[in-house]
C-alpha atoms as a PDB file:
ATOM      1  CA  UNK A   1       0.000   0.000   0.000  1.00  0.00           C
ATOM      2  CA  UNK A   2       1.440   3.449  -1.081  1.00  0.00           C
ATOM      3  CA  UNK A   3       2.548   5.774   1.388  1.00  0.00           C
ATOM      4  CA  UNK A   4       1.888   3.135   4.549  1.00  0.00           C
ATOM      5  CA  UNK A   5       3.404   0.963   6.190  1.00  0.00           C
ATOM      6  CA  UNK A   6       3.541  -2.808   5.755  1.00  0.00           C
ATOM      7  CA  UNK A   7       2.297  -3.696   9.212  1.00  0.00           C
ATOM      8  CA  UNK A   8      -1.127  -1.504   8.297  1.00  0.00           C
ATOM      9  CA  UNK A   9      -1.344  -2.892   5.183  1.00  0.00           C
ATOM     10  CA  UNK A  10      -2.186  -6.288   7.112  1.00  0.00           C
ATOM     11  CA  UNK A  11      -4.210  -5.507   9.807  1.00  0.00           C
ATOM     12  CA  UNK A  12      -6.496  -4.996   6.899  1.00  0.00           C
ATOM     13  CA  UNK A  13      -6.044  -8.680   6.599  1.00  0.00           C
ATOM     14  CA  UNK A  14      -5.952  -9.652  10.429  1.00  0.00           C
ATOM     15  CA  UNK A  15      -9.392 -11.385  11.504  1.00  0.00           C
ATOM     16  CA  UNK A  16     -10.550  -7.821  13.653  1.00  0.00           C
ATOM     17  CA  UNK A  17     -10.167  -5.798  10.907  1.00  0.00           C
ATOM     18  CA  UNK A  18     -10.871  -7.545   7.616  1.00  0.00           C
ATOM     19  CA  UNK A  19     -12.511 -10.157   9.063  1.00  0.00           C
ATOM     20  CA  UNK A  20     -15.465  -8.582  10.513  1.00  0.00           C
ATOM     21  CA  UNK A  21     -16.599  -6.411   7.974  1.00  0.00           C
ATOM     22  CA  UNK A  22     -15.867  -8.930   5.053  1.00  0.00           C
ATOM     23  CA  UNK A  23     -19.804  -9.103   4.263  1.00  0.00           C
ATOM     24  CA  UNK A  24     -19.527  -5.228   3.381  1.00  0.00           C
ATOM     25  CA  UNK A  25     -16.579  -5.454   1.065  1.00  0.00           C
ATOM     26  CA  UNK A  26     -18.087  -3.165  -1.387  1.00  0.00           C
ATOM     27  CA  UNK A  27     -17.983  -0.329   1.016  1.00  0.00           C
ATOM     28  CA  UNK A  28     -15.950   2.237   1.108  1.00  0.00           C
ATOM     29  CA  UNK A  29     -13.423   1.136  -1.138  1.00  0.00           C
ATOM     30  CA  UNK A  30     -13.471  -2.610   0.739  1.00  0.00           C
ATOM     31  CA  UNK A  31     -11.911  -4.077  -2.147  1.00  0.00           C
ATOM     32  CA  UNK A  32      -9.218  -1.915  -3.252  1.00  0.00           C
ATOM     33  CA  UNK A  33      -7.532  -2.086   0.598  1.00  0.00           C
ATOM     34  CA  UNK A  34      -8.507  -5.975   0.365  1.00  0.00           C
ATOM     35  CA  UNK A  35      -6.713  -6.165  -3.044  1.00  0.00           C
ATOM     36  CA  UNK A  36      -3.722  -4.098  -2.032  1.00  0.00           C
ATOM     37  CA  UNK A  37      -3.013  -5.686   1.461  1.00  0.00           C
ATOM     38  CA  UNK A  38      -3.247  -9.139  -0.622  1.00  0.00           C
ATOM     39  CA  UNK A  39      -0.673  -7.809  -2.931  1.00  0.00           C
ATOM     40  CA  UNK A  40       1.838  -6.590  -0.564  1.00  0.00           C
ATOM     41  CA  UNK A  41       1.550  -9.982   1.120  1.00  0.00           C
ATOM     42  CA  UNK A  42       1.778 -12.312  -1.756  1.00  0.00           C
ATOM     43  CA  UNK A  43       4.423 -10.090  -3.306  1.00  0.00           C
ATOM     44  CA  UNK A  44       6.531 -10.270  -0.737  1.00  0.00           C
ATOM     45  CA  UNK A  45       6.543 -13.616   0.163  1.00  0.00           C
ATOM     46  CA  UNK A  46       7.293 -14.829  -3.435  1.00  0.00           C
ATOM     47  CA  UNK A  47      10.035 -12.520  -3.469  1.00  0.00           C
ATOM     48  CA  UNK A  48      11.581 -13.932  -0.404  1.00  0.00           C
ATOM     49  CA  UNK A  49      11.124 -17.562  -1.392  1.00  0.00           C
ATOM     50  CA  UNK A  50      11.729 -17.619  -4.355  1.00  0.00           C
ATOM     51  CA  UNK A  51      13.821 -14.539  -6.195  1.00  0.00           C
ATOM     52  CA  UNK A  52      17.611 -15.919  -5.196  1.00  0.00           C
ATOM     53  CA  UNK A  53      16.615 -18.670  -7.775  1.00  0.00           C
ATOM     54  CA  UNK A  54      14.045 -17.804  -9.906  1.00  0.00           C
ATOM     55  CA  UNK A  55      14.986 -14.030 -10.087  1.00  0.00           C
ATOM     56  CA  UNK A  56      12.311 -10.998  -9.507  1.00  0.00           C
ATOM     57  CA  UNK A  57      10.320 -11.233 -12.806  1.00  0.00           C
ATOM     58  CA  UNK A  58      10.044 -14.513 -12.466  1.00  0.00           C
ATOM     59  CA  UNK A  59       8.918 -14.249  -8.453  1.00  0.00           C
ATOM     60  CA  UNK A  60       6.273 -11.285  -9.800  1.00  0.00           C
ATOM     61  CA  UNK A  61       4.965 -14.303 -11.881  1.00  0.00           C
ATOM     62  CA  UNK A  62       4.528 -16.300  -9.572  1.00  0.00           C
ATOM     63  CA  UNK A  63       2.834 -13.846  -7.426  1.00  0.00           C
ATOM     64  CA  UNK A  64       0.685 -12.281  -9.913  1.00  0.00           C
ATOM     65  CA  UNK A  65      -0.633 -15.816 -10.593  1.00  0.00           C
ATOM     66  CA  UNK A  66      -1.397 -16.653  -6.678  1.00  0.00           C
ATOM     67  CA  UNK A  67      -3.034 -12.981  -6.155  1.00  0.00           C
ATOM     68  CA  UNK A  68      -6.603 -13.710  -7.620  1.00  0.00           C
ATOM     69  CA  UNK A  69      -6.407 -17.423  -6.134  1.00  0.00           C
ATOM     70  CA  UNK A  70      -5.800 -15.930  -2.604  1.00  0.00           C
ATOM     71  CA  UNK A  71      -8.397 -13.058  -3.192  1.00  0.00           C
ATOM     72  CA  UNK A  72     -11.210 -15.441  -4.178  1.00  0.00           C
ATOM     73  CA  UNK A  73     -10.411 -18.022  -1.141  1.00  0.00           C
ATOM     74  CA  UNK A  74     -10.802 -15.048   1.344  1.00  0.00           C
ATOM     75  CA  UNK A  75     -14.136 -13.842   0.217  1.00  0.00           C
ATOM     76  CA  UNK A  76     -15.434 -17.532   0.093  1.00  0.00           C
ATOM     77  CA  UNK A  77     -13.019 -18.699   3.261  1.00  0.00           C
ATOM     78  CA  UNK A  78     -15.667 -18.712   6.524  1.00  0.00           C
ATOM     79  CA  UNK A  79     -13.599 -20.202   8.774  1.00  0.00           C
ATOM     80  CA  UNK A  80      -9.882 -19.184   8.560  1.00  0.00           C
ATOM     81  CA  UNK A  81      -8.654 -16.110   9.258  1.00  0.00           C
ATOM     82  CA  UNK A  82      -8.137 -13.865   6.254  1.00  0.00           C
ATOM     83  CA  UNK A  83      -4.091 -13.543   6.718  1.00  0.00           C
ATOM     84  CA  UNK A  84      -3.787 -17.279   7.401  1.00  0.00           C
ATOM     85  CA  UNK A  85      -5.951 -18.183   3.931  1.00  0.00           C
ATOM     86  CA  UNK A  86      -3.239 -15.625   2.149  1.00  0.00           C
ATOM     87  CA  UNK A  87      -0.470 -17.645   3.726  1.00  0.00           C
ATOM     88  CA  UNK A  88      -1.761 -20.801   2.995  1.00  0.00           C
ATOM     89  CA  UNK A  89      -2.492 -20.204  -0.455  1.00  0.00           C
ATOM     90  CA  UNK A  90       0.890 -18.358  -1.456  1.00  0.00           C
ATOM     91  CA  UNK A  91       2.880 -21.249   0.003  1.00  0.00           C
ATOM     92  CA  UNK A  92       1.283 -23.746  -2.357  1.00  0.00           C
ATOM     93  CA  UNK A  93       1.629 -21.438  -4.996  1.00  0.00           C
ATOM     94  CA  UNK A  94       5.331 -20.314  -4.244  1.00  0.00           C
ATOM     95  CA  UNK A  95       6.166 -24.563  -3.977  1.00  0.00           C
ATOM     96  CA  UNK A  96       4.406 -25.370  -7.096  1.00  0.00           C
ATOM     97  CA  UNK A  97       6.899 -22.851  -8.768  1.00  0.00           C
ATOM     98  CA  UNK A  98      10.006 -23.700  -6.519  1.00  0.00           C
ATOM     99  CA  UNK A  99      12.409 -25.363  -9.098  1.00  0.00           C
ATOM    100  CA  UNK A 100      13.445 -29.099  -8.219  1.00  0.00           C
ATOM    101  CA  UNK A 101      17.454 -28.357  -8.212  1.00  0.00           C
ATOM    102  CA  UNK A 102      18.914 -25.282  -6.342  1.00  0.00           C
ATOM    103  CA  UNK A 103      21.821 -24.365  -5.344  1.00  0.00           C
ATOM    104  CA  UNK A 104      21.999 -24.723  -0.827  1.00  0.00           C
ATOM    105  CA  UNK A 105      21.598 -22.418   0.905  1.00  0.00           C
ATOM    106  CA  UNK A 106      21.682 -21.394   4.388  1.00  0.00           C
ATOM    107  CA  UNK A 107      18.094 -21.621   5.182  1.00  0.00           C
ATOM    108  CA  UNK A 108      17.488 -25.203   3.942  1.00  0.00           C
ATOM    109  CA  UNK A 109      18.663 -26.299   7.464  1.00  0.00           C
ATOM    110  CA  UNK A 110      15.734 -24.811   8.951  1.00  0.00           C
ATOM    111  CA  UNK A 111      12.735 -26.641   9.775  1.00  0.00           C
ATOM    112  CA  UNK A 112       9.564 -25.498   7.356  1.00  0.00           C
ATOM    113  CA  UNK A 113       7.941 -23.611  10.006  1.00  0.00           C
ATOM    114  CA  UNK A 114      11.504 -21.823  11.082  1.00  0.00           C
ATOM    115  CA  UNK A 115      11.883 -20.879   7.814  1.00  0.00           C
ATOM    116  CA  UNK A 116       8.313 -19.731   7.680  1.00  0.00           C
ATOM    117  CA  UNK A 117       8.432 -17.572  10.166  1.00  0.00           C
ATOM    118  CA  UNK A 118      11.574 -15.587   9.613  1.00  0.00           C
ATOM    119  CA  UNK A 119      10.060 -14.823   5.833  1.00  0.00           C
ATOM    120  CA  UNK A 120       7.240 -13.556   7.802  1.00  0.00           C
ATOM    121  CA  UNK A 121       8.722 -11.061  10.057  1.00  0.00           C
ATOM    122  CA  UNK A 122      11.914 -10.308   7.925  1.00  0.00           C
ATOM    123  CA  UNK A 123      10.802 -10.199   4.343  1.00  0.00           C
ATOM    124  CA  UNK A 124       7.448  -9.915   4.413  1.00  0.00           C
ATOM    125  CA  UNK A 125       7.343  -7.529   7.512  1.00  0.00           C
ATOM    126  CA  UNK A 126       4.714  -8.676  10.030  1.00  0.00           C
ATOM    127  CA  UNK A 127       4.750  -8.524  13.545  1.00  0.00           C
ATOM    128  CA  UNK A 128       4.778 -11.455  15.835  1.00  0.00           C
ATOM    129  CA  UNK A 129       0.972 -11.643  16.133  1.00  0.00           C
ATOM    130  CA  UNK A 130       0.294 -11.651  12.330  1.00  0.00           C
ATOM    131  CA  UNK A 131       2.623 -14.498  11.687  1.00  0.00           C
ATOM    132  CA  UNK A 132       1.648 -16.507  14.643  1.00  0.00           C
ATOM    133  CA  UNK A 133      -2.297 -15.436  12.943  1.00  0.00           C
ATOM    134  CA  UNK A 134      -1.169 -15.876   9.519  1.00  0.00           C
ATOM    135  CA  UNK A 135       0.185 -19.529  10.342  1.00  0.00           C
ATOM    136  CA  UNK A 136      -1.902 -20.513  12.697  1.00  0.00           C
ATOM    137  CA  UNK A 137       0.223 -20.971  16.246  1.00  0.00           C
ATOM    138  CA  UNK A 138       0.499 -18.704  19.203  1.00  0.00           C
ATOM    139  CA  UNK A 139       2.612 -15.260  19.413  1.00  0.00           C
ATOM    140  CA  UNK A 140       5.475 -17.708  22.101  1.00  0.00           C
ATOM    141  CA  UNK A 141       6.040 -19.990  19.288  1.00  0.00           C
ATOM    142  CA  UNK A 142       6.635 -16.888  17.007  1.00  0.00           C
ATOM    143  CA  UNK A 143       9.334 -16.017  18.952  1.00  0.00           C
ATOM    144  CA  UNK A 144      10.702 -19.567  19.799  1.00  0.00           C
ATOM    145  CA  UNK A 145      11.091 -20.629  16.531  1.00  0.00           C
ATOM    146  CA  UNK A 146      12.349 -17.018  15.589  1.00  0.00           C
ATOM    147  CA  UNK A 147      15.194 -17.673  18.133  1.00  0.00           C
ATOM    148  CA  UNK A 148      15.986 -20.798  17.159  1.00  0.00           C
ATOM    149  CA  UNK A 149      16.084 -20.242  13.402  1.00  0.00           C
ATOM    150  CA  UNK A 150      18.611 -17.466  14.315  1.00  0.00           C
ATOM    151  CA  UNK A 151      20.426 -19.598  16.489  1.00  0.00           C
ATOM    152  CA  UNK A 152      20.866 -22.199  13.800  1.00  0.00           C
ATOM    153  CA  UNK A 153      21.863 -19.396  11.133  1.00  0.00           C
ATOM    154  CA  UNK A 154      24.357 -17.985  13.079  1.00  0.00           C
ATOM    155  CA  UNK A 155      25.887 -21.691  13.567  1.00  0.00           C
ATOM    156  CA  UNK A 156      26.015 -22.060   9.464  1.00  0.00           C
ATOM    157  CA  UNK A 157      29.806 -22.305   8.495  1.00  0.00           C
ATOM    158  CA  UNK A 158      29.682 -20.523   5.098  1.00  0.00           C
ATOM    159  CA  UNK A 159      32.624 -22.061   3.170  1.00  0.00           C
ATOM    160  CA  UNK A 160      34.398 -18.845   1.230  1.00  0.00           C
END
């Protein structure tokens, strides 16, 4: 979203916000900050995942192909929280596009949801309580697996 920053770009997106007035999407301008927020989201995480291989064009692909998918699964999504549906559905898009042979990196040591979670709150920019809301565990674990994904990174002999 222009001009703002990312964190209020996904409370539009957190369950309070988005979530209670997703009946009246066609008011004031419902859509465009539901689109937007979307965008940022999906954007970044594609980005993060998948740029050092793929490259940025080739990310924006990816992510301009998950946007309507994840915009049609909020609006019909009942259940989940809005963030968490965006999640969910740019992950399967960003692993459906992941190529099968890449070069190893640092982060392929990390457990799924380590990884997960600093893409979250690094790349992607949300706090603690969106990505503990966005995949579905509490705030603690947030910050546990934060720690420990850290931990392990800084314990990564990079070979020069």
């Amino acid at each position: 979203m222009t001009g703002e920053g990312s964190g209020t770009a996904y409370r539009v997106l957190e369950r309070g916000v988005w979530g209670a007035h997703r009946t009246g999407v066609g008011e004031r301008g419902g859509v465009a900050l539901l689109c937007d927020a979307t965008r940022a989201l999906v954007t970044r995480m594609c980005r993060a995942e998948l740029a050092p291989a793929l490259g940025i064009p080739a990310a924006d692909s990816v992510a301009a192909g998950v946007l309507p998918v994840a915009l049609a699964a909020v609006l019909t999504d009942r259940v989940r929280s809005p963030l968490r549906v965006v999640y969910t559905e740019t992950v399967l898009g960003v692993e459906a596009a992941r190529p099968y042979v890449t070069p190893p990196g640092p982060m392929d040591g990390l457990a799924r949801h380590e990884r997960d979670v600093l893409v979250l709150r690094t790349a992607v920019g949300l706090s603690a309580a969106q990505a503990g809301e966005a995949l579905g565990c509490s705030v603690e674990r947030v910050h546990r697996d934060q720690h420990s994904a850290l931990q392990k990174l800084r314990n990564v002999r990079v070979c020069g």
